[in-house]
Protein backbone atom coordinates (compact mmCIF):
# COMPACT_ATOMS: atom_id res chain seq x y z
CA UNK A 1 2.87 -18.37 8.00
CA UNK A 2 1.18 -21.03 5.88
CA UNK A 3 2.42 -21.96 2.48
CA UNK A 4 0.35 -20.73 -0.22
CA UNK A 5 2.81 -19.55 -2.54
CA UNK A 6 6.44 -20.55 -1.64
CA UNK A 7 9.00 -17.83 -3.66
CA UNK A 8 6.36 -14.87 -2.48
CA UNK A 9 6.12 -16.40 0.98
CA UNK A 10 9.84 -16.46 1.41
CA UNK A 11 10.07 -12.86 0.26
CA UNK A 12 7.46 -11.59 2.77
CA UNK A 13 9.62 -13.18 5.57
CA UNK A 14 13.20 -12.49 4.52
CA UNK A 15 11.70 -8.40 3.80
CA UNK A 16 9.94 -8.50 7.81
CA UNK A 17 12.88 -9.87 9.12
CA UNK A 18 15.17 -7.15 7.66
CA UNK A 19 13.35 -4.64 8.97
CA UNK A 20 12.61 -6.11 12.68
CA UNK A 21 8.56 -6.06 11.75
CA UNK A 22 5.89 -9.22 12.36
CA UNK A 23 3.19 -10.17 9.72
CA UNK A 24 0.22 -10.81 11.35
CA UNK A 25 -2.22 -12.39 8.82
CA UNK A 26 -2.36 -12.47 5.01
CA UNK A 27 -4.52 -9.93 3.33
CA UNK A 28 -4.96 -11.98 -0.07
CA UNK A 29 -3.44 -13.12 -2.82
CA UNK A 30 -3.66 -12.32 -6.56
CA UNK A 31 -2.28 -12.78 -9.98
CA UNK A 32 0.96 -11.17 -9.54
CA UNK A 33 2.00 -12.15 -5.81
CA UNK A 34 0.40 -12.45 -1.63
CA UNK A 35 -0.47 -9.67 0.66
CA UNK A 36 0.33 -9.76 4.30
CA UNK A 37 -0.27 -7.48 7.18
CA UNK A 38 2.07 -6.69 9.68
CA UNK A 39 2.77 -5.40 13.03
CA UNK A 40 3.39 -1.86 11.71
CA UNK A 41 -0.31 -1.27 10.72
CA UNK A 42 1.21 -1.97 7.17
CA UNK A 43 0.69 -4.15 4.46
CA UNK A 44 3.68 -6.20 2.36
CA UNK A 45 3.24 -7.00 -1.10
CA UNK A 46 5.52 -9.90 -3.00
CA UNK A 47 5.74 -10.32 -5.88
CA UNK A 48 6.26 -13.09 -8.14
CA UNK A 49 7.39 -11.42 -11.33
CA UNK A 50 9.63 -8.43 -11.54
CA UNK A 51 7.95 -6.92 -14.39
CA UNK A 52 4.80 -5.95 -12.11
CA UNK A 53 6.86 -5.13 -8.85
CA UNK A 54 8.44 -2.74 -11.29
CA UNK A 55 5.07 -1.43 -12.69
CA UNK A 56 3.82 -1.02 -9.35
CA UNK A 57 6.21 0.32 -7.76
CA UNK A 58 7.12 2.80 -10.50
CA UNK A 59 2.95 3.48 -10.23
CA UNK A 60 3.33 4.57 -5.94
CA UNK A 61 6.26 6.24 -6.60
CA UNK A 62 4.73 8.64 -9.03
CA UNK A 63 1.68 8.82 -6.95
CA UNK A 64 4.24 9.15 -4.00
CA UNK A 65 5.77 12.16 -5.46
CA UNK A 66 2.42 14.18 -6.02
CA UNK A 67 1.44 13.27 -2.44
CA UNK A 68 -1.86 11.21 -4.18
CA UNK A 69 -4.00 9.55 -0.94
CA UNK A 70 -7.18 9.63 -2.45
CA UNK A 71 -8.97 9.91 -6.14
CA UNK A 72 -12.22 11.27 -6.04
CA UNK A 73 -12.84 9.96 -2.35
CA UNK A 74 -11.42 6.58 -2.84
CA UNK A 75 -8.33 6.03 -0.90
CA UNK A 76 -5.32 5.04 -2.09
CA UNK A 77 -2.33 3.37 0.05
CA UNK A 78 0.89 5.04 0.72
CA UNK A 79 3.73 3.87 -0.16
CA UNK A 80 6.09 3.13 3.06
CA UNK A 81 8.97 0.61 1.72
CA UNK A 82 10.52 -1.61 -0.70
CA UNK A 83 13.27 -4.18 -1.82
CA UNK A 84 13.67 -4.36 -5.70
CA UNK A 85 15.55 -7.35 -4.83
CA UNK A 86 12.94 -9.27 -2.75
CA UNK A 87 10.26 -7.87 -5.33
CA UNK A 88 8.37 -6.52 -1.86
CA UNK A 89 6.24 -2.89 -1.51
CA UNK A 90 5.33 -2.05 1.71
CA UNK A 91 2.42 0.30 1.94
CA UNK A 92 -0.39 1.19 3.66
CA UNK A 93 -3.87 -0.23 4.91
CA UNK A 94 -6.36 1.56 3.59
CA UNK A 95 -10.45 0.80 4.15
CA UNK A 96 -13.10 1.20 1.73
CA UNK A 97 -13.47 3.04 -0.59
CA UNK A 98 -10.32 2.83 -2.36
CA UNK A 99 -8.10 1.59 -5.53
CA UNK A 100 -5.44 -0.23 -4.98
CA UNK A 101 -3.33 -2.98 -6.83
CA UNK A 102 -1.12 -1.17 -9.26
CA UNK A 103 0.85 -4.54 -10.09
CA UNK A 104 -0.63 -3.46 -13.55
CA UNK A 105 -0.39 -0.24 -14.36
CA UNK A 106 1.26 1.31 -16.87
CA UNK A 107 2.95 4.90 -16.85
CA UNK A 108 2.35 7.56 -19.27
CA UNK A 109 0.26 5.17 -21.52
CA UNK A 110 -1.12 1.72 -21.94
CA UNK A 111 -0.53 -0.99 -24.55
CA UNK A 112 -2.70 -1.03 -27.53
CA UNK A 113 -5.72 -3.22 -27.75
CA UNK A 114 -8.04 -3.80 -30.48
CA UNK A 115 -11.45 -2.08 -30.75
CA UNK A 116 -13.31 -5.23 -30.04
CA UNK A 117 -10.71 -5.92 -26.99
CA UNK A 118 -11.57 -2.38 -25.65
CA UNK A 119 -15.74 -3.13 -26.33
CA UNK A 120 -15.31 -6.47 -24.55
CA UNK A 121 -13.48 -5.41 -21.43
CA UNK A 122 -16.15 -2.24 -20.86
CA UNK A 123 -18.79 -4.60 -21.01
CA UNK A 124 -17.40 -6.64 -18.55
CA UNK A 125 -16.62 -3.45 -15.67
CA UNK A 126 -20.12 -2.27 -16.93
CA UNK A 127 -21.43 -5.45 -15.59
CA UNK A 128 -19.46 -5.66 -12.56
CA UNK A 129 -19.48 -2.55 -11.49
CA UNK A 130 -23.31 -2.09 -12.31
CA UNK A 131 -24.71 1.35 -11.29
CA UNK A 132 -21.01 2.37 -9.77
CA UNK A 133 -19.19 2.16 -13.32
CA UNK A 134 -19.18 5.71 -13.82
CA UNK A 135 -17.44 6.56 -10.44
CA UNK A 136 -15.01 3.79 -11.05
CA UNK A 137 -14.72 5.29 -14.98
CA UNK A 138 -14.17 8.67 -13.38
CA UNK A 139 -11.41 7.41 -11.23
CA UNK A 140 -10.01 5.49 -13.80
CA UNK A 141 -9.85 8.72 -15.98
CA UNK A 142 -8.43 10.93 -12.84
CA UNK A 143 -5.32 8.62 -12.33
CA UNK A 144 -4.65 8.56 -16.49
CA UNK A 145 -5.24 12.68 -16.61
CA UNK A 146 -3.50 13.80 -13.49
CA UNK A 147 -1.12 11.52 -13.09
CA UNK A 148 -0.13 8.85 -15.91
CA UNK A 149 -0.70 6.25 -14.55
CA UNK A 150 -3.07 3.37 -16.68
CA UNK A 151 -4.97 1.34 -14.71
CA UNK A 152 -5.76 -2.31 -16.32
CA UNK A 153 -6.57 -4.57 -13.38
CA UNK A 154 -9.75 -3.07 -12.71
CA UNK A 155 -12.59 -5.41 -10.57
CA UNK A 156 -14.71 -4.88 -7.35
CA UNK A 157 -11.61 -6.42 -5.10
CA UNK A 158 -9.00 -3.55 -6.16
CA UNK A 159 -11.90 -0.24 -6.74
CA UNK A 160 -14.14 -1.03 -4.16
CA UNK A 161 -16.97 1.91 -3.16
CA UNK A 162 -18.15 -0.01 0.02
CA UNK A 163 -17.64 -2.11 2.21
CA UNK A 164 -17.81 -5.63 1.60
CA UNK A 165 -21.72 -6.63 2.04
């Protein structure tokens, strides 16, 4: 494994080893930690900050427990494993479409933002979702009504409709 980010790296190693599985390749690498696949068809998340291992994994569990693997056609992964003390969710692949990256959600509400905050950040899924906003709205609303959970982190790399073009 290269180094790209040396705590999250050492996670993802000490987590595989415990559990006798290989990564294979890194899947990406984001805000709150890096992405691996491994050798179980699986992907291993580390994190760098406990507060958004504990968001997302308090977000799979609860989709977990009401057996969520898809919103409105988009697929979401399953979670497999974890180590609270490693900070590492193990989960699975899924292909487009799907959500995915729940290192930001919130359960049973979001934090407050201003009005302007709110108009600013629609603006900017409007534009980068384009023509799609409304299915990626829609899903948004399905995970808040059905389940709790708040999605922030919302962008083309974690709701993705298609295929990469």
């Amino acid at each position: 494994m290269g180094s790209y980010s040396g705590d999250t790296d050492a996670q993802v190693v000490q987590y595989t080893k415990s559990r006798g599985i290989i990564v294979e390749g890194r899947l990406g690498y984001g805000k709150d930690g890096s992405v691996w696949s491994t050798s179980r068809t699986t992907a291993v998340k580390a994190h760098e900050r406990a507060s958004t291992f504990d968001r997302e994994l308090a977000a799979y569990l609860r989709l977990r427990e009401h057996g969520v693997e898809s919103v409105l056609g988009l697929a979401v992964p399953r979670l497999m494993d974890w180590d609270a003390g490693l900070r590492v969710v193990e989960m699975t692949i899924v292909q487009p479409p799907f959500v995915l990256d729940f290192g930001s959600a919130w359960l049973d509400g979001a934090p407050e933002f201003s009005d302007g905050v709110m108009a600013d950040w629609l603006a900017e899924k409007e534009e980068q979702f384009e023509a799609d906003w409304p299915r990626v709205a829609a899903v948004l609303g399905e995970l808040r009504r059905k389940w709790g959970v708040h999605l922030l982190d919302v962008h083309p790399g974690n709701v993705m409709l298609r295929g990469r073009e």
